[in-house]
Protein backbone atom coordinates (compact mmCIF):
# COMPACT_ATOMS: atom_id res chain seq x y z
CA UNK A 1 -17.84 -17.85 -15.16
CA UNK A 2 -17.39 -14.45 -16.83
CA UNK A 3 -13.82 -13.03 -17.84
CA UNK A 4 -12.10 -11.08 -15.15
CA UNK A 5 -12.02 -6.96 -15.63
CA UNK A 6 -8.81 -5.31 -14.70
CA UNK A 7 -7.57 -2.13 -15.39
CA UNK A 8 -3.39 -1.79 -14.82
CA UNK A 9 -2.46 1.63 -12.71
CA UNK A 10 0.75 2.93 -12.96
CA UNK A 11 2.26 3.78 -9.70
CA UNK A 12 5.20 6.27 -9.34
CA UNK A 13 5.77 5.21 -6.20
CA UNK A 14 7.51 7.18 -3.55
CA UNK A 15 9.32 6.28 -0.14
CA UNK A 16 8.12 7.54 2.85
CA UNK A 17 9.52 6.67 6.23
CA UNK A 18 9.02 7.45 10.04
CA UNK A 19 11.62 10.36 9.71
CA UNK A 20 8.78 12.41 8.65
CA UNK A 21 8.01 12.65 12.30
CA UNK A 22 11.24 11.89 14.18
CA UNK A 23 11.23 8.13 13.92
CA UNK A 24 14.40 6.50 13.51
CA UNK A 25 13.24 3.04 10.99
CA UNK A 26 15.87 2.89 8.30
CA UNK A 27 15.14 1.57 4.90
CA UNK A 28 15.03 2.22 0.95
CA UNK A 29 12.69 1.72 -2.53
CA UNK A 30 14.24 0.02 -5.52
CA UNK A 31 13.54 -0.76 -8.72
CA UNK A 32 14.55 -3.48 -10.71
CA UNK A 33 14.69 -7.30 -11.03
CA UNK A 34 13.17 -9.48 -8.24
CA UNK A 35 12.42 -13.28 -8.23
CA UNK A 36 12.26 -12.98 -12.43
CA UNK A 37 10.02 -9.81 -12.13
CA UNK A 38 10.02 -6.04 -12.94
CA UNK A 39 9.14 -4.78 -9.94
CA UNK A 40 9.11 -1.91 -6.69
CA UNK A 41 11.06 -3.13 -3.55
CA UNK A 42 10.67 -1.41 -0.62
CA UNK A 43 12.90 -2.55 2.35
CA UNK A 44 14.83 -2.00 5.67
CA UNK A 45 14.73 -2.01 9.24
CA UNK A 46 11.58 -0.98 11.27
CA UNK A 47 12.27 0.49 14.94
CA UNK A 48 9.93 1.77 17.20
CA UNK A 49 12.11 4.18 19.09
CA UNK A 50 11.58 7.76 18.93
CA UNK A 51 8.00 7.44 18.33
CA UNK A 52 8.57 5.85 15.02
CA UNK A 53 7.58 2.52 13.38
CA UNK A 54 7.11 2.85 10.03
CA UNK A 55 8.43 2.49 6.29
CA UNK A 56 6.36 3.12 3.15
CA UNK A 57 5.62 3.14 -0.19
CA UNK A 58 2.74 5.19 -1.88
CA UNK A 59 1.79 6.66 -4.68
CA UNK A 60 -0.81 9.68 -5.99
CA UNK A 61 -3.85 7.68 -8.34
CA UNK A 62 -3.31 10.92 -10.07
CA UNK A 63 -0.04 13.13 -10.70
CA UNK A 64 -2.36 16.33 -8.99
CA UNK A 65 -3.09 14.55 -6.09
CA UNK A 66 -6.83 14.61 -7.36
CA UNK A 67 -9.11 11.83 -6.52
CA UNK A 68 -10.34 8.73 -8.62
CA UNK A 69 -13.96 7.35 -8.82
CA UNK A 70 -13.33 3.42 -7.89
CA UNK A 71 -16.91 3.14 -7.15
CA UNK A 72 -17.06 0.33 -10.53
CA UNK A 73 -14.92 -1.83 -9.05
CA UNK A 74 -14.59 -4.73 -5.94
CA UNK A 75 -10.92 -3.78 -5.12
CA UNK A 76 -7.17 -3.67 -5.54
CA UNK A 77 -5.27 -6.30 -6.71
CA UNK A 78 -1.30 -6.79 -6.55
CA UNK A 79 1.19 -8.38 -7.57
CA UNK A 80 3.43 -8.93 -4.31
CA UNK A 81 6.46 -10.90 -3.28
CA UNK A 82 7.46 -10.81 0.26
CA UNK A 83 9.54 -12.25 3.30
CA UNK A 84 6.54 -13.76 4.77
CA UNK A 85 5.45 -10.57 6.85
CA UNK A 86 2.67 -9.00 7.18
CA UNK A 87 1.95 -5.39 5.84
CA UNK A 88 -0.66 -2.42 5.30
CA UNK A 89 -2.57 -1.99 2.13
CA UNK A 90 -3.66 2.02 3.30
CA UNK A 91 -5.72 3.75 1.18
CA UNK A 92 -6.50 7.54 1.62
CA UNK A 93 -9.71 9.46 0.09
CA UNK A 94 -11.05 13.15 -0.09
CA UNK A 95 -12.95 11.73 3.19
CA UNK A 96 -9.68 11.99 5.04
CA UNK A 97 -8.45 15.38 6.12
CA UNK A 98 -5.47 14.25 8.95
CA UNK A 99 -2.32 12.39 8.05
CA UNK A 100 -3.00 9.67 10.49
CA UNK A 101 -6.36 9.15 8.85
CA UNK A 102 -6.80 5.85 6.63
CA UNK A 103 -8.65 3.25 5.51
CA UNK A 104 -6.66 0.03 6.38
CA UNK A 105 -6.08 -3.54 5.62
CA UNK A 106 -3.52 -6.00 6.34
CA UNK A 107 -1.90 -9.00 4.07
CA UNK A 108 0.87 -11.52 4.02
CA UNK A 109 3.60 -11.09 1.35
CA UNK A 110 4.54 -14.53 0.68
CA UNK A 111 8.29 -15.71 -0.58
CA UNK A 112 6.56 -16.50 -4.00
CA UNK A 113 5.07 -14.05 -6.50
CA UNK A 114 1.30 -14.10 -5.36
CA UNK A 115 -1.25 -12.17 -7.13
CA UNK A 116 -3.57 -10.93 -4.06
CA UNK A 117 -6.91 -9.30 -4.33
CA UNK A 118 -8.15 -6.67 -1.45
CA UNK A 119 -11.80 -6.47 -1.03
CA UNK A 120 -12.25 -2.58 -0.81
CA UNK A 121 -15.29 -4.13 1.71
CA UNK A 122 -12.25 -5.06 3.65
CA UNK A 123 -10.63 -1.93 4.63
CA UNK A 124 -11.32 -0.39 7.86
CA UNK A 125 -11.26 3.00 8.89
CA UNK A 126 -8.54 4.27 11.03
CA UNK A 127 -8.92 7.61 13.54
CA UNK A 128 -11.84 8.84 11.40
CA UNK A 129 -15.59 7.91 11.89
CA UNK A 130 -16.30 6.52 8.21
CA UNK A 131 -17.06 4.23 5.66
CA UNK A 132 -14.38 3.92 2.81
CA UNK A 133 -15.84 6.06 -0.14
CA UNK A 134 -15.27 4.64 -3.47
CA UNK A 135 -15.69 7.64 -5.43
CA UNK A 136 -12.90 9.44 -3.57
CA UNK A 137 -9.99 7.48 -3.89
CA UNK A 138 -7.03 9.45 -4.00
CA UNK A 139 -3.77 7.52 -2.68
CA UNK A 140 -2.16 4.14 -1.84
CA UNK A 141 0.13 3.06 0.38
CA UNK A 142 1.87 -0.14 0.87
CA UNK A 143 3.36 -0.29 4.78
CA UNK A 144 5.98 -2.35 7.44
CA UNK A 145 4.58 -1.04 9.89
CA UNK A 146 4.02 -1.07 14.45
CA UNK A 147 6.60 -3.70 15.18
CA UNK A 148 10.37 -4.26 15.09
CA UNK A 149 11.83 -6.24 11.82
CA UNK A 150 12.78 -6.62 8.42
CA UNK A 151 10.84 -5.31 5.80
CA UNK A 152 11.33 -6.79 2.44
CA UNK A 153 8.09 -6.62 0.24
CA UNK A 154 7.90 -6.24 -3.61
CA UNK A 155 5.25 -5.06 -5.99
CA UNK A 156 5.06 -6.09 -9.65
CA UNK A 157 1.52 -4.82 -10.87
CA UNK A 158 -1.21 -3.02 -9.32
CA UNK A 159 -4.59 -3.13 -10.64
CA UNK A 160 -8.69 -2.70 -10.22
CA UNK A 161 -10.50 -5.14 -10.11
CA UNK A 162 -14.92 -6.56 -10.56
């Protein structure tokens, strides 16, 4: 079997929460030590009242906002520790021109640091009639999202991978 290819990206990730539209879910991002690990920790409390139901963190592939060709590589894979949940891997493209646009997939954040691959085959479109277009890749999101509890999810390392 052939040697994996990676390439590291360096997210400055950024919190984004439900207060954007008038959602109530309280929560924060850290950075620091977790379980032995440099790493982005984003947690708090989801709520659904007020139309909310959502905490976030995402960053730009670029520092313009400008999109990325991905279209040489399989998917995204992450370094994640979690508090067994499940979450939303979102991705947005140039493809997507409303905020509640995405391309979507879901995965478990175990309480032990996991490295966990996502299929970009995997991600399904959200409010938009679509396919997920590699050579547009512009944004990435990491979510607690649609239900009432504790998030507590880390991220060590994000990468591409074939």
């Amino acid at each position: 079997m052939g040697k994996r290819e990676q390439v590291a990206l360096v997210p400055e990730w950024e919190y984004v929460a439900d207060s954007v539209m008038g959602g109530v879910s309280q929560g924060e991002l850290t950075s620091g030590r977790v379980q032995g690990r440099t790493a982005t920790r984003l947690h708090g409390q989801v709520s659904l009242e007020n139309n909310g139901g959502f905490l976030q963190m995402a960053f730009d592939l670029r520092p313009d906002g400008g999109a990325v060709d991905v279209s040489a590589w399989s998917g995204i894979e992450m370094d994640v520790f979690g508090n067994d949940e499940t979450y939303d891997l979102r991705l947005r493209t140039t493809q997507l021109a409303r905020p509640w646009q995405s391309f979507r997939a879901t995965f478990e954040a175990p309480n032990v640091w996991t490295a966990l691959r996502v299929p970009f085959a995997t991600f399904k479109p959200h409010r938009i009639d679509a396919d997920f277009d590699p050579t547009g890749l512009r944004r990435m999101g990491v979510l607690a999202v649609g239900r009432i509890f504790t998030a507590d999810v880390a991220v060590a390392g994000v990468r591409l991978y074939r």
